[in-house]
PDB file of N, CA and C in Angstrom:
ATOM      1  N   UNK A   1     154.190  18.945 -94.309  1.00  0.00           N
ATOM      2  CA  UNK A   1     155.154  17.899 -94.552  1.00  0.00           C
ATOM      3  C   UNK A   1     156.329  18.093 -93.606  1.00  0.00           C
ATOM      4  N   UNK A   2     156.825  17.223 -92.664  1.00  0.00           N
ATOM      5  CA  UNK A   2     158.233  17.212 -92.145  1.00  0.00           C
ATOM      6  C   UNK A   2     159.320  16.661 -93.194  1.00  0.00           C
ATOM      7  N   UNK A   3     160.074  17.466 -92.523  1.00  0.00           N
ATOM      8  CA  UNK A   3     161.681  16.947 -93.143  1.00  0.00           C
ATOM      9  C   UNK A   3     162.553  17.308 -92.943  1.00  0.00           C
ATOM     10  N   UNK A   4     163.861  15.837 -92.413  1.00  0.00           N
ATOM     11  CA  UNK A   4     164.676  16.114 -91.899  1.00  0.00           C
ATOM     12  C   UNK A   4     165.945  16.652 -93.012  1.00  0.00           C
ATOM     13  N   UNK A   5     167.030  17.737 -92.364  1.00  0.00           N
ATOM     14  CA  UNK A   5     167.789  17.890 -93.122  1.00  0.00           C
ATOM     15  C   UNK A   5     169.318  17.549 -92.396  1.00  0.00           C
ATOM     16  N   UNK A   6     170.182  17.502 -92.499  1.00  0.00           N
ATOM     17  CA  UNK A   6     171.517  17.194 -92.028  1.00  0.00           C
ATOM     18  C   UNK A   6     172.376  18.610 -92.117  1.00  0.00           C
ATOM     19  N   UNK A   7     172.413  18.717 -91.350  1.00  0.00           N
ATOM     20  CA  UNK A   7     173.096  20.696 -90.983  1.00  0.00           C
ATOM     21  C   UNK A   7     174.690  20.612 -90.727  1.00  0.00           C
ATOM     22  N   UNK A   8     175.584  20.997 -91.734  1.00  0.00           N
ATOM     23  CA  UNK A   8     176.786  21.555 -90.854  1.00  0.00           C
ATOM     24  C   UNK A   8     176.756  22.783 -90.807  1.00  0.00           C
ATOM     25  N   UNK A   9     177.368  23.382 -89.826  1.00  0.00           N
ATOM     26  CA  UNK A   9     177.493  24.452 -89.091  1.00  0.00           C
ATOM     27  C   UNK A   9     179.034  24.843 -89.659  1.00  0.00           C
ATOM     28  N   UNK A  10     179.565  26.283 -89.840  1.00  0.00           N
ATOM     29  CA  UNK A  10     180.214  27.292 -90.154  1.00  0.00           C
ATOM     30  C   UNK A  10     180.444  28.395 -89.758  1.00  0.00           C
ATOM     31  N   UNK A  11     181.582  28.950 -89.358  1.00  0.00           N
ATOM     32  CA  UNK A  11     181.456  30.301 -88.417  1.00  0.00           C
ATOM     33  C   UNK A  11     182.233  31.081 -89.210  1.00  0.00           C
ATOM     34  N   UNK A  12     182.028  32.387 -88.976  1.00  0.00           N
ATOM     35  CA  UNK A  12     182.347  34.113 -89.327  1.00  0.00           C
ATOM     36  C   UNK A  12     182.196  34.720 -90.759  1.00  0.00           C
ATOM     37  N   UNK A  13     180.800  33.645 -91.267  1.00  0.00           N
ATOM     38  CA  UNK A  13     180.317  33.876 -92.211  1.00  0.00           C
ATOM     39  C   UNK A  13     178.821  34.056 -92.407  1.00  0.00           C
ATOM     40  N   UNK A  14     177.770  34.662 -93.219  1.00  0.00           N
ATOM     41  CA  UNK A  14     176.445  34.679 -92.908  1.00  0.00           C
ATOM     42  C   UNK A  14     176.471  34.183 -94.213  1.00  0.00           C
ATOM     43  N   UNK A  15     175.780  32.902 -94.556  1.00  0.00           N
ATOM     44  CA  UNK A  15     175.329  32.139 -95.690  1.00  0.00           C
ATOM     45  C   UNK A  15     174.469  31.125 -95.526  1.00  0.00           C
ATOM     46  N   UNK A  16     173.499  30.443 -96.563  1.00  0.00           N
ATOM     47  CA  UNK A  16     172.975  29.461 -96.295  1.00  0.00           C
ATOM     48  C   UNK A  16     173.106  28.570 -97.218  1.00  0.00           C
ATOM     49  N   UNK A  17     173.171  27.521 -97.441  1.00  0.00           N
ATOM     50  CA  UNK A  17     173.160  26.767 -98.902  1.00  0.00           C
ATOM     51  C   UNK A  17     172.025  25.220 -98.674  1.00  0.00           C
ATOM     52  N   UNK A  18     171.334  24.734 -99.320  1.00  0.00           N
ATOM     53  CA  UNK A  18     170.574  24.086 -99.499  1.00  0.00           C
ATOM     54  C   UNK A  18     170.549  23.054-100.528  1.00  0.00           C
ATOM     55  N   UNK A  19     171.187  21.637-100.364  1.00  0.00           N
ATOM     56  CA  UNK A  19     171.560  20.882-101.929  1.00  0.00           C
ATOM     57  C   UNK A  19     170.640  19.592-100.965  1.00  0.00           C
ATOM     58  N   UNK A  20     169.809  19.592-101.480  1.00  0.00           N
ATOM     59  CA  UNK A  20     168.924  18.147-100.966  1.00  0.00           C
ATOM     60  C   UNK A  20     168.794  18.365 -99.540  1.00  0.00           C
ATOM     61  N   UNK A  21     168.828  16.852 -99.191  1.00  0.00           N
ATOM     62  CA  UNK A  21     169.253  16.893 -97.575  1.00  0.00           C
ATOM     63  C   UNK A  21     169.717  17.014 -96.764  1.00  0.00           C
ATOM     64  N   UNK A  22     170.880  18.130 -97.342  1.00  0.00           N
ATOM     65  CA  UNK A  22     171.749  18.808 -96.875  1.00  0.00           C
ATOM     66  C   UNK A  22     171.717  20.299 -96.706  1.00  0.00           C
ATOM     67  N   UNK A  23     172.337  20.774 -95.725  1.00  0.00           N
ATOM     68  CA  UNK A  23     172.201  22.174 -95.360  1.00  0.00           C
ATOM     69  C   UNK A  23     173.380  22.334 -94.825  1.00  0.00           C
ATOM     70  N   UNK A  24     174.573  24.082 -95.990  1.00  0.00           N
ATOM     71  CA  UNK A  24     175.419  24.143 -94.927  1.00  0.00           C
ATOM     72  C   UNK A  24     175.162  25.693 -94.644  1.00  0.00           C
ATOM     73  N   UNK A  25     175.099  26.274 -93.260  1.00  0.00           N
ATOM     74  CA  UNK A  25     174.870  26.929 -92.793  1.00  0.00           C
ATOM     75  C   UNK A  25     176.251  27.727 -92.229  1.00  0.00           C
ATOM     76  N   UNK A  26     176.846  29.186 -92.745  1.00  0.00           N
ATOM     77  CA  UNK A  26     177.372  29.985 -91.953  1.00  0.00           C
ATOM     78  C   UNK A  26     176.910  30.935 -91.159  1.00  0.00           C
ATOM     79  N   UNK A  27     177.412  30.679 -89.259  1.00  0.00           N
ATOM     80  CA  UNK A  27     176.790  31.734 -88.920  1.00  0.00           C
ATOM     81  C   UNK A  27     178.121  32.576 -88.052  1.00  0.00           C
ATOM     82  N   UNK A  28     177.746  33.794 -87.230  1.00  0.00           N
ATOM     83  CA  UNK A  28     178.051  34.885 -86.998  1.00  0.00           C
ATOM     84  C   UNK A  28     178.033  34.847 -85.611  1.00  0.00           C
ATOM     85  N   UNK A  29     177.169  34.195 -84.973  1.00  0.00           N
ATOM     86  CA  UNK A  29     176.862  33.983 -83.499  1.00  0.00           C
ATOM     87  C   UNK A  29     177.690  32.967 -83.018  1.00  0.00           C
ATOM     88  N   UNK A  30     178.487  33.331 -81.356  1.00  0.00           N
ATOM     89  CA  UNK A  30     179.441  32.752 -81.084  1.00  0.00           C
ATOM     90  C   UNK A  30     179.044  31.315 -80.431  1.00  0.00           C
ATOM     91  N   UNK A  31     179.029  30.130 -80.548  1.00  0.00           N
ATOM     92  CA  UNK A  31     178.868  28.910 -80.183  1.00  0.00           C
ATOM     93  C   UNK A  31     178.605  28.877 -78.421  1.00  0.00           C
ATOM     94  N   UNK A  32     178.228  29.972 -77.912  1.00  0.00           N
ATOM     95  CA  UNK A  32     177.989  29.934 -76.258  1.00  0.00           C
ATOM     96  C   UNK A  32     176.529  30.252 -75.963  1.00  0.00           C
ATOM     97  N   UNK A  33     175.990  29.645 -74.892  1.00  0.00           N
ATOM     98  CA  UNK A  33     174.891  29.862 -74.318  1.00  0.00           C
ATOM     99  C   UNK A  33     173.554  29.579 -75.238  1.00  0.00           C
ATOM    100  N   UNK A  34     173.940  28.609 -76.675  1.00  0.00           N
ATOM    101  CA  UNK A  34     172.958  28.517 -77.293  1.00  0.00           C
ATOM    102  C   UNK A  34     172.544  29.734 -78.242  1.00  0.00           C
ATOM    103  N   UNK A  35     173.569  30.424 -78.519  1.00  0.00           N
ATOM    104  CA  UNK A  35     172.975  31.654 -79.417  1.00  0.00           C
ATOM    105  C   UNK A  35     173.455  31.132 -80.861  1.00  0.00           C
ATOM    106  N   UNK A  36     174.479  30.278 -80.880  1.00  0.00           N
ATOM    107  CA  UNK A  36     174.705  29.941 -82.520  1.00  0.00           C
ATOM    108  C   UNK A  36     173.369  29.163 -82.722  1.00  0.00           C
ATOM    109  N   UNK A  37     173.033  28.045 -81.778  1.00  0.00           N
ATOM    110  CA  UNK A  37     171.569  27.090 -82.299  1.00  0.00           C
ATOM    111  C   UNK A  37     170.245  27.724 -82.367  1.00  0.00           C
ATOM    112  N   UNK A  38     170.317  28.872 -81.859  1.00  0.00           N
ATOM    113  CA  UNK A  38     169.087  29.972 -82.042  1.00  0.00           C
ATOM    114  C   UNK A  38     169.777  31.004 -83.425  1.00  0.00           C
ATOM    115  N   UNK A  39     170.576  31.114 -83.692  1.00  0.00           N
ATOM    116  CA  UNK A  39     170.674  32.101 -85.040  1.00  0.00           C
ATOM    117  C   UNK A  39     170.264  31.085 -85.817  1.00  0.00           C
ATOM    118  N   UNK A  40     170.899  29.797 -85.837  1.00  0.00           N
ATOM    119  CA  UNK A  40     170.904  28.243 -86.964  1.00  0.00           C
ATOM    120  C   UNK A  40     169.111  28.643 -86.903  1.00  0.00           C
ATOM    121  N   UNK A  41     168.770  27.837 -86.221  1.00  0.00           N
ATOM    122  CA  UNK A  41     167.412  28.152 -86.196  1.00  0.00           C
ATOM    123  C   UNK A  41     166.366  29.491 -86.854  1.00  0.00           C
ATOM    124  N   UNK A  42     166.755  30.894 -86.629  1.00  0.00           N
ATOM    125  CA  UNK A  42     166.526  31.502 -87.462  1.00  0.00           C
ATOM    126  C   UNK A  42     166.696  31.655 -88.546  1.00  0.00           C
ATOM    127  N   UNK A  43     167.709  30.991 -88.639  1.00  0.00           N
ATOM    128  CA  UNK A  43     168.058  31.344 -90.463  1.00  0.00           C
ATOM    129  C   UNK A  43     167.555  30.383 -91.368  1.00  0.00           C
ATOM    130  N   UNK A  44     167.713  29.281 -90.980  1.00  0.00           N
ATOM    131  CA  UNK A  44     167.009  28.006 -91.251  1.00  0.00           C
ATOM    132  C   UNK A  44     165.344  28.591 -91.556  1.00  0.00           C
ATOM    133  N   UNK A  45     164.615  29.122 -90.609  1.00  0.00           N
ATOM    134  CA  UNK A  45     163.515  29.740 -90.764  1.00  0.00           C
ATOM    135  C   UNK A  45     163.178  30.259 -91.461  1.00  0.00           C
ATOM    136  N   UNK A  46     163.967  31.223 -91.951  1.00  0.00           N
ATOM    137  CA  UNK A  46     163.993  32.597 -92.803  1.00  0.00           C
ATOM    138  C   UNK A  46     164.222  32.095 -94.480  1.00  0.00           C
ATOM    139  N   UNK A  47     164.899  31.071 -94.170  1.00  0.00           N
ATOM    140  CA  UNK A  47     165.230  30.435 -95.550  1.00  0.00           C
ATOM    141  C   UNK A  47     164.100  29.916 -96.138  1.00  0.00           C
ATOM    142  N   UNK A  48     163.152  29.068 -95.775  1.00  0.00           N
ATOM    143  CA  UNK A  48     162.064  28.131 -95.605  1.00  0.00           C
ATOM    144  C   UNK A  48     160.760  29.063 -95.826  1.00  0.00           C
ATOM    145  N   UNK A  49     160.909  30.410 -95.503  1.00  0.00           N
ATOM    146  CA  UNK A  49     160.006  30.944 -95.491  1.00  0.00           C
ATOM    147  C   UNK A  49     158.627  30.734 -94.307  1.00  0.00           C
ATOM    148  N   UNK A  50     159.378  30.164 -93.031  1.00  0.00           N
ATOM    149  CA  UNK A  50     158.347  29.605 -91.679  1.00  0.00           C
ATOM    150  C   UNK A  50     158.862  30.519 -90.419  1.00  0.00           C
ATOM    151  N   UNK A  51     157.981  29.994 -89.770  1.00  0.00           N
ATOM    152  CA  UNK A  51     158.413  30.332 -88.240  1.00  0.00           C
ATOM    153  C   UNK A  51     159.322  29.908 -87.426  1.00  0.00           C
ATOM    154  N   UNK A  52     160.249  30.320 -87.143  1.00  0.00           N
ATOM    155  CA  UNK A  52     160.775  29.639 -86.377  1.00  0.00           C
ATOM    156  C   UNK A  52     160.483  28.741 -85.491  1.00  0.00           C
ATOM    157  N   UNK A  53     158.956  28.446 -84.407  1.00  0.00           N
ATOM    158  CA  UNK A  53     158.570  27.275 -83.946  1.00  0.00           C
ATOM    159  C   UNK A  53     158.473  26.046 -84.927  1.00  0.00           C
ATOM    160  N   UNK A  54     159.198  26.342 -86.520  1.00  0.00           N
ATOM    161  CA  UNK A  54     158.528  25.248 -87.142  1.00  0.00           C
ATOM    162  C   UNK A  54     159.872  24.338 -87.908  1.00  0.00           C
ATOM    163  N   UNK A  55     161.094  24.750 -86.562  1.00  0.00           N
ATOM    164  CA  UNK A  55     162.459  24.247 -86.924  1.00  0.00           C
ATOM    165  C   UNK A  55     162.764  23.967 -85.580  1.00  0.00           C
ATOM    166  N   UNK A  56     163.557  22.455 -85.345  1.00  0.00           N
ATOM    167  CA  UNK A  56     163.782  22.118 -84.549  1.00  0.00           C
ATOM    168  C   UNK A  56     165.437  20.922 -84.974  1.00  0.00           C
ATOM    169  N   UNK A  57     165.955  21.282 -83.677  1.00  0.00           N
ATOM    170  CA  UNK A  57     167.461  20.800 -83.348  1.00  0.00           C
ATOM    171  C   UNK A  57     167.143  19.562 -83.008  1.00  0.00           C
ATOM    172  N   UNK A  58     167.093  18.437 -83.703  1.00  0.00           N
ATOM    173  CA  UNK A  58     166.974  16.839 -83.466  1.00  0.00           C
ATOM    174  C   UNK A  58     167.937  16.488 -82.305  1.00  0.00           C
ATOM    175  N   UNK A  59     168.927  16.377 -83.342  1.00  0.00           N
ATOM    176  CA  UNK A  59     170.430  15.837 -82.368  1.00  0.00           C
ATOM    177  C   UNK A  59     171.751  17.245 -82.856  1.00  0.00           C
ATOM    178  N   UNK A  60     172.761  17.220 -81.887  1.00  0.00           N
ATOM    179  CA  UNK A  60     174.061  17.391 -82.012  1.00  0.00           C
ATOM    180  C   UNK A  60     174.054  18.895 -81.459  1.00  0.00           C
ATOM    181  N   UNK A  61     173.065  19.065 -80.705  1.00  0.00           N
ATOM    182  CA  UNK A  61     173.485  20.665 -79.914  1.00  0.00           C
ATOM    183  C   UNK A  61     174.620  21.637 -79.790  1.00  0.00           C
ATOM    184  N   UNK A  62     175.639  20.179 -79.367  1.00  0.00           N
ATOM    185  CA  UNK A  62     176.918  20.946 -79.171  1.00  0.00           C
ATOM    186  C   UNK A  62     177.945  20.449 -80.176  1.00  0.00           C
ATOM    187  N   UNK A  63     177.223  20.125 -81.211  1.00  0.00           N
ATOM    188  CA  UNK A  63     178.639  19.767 -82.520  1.00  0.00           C
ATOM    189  C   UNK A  63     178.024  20.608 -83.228  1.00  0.00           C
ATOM    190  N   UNK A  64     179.048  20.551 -84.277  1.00  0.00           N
ATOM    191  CA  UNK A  64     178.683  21.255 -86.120  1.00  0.00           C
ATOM    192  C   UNK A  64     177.853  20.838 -86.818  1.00  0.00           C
ATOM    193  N   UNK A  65     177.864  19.032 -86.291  1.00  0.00           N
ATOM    194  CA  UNK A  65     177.230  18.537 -87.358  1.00  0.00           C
ATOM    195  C   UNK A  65     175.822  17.946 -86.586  1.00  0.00           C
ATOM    196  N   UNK A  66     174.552  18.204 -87.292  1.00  0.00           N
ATOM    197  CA  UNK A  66     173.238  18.416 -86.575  1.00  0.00           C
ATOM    198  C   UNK A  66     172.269  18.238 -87.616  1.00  0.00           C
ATOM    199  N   UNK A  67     170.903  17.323 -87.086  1.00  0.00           N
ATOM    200  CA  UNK A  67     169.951  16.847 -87.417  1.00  0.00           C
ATOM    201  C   UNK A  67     168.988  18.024 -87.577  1.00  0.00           C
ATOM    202  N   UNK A  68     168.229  18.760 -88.706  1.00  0.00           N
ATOM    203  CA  UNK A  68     167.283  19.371 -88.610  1.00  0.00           C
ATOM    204  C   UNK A  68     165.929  18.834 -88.706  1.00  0.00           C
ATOM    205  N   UNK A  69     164.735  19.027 -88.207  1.00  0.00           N
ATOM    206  CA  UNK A  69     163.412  18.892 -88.450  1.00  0.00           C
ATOM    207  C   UNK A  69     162.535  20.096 -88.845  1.00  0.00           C
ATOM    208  N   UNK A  70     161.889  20.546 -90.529  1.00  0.00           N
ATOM    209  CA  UNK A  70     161.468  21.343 -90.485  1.00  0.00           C
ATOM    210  C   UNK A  70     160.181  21.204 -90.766  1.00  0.00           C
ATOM    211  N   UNK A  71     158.758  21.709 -90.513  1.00  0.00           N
ATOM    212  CA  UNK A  71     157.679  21.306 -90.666  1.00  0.00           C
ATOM    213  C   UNK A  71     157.280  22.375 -91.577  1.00  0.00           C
ATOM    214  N   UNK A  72     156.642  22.232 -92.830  1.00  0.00           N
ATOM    215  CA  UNK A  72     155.735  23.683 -93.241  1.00  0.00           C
ATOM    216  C   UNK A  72     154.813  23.626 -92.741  1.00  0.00           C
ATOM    217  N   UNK A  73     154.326  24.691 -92.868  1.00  0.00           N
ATOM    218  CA  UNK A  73     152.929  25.630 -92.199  1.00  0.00           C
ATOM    219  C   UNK A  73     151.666  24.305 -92.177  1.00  0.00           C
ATOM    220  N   UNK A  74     151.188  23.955 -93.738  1.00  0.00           N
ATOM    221  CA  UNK A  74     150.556  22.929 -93.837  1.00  0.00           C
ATOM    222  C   UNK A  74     150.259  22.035 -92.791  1.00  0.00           C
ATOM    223  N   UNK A  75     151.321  21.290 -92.312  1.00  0.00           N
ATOM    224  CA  UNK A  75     151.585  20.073 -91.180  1.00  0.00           C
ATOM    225  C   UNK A  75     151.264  20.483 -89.946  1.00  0.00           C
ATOM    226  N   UNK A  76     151.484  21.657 -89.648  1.00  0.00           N
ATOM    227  CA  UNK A  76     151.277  22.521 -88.174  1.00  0.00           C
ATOM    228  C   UNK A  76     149.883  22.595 -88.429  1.00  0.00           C
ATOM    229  N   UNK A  77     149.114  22.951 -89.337  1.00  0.00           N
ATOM    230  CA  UNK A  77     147.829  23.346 -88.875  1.00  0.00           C
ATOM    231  C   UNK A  77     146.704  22.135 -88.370  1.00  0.00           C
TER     232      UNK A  77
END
């Protein structure tokens, strides 16, 4: 099954929270070179219980506020 979630982003905190289609995410990684959208991405992962190939950054790269796509395992195969 895909599904999109609506992500804000949070810094100098490690948390995740999950209320519907919403996701707010604190992370730890500094907003340069793409390492906050690769932690987002892991954690997002880790939460879900998937792989990380199975989370993807829709829109808003360089804002807070960002489109998730997550697929379970199911849909991938």
């Amino acid at each position: 099954m895909k599904r999109l979630y609506e992500v804000e982003v949070y810094f100098h905190k490690d948390f995740i929270k999950v209320d519907g289609d919403k996701i707010q995410v604190w992370l730890t990684s500094k907003p340069k070179d793409g390492k906050a959208n690769f932690e987002l991405i892991k954690k997002i992962a880790r939460h879900f219980n998937l792989s990380s190939s199975n989370v993807r950054i829709l829109s808003g790269l360089k804002s807070r506020r960002k489109v998730v796509e997550v697929l379970d395992e199911e849909f991938c195969s």
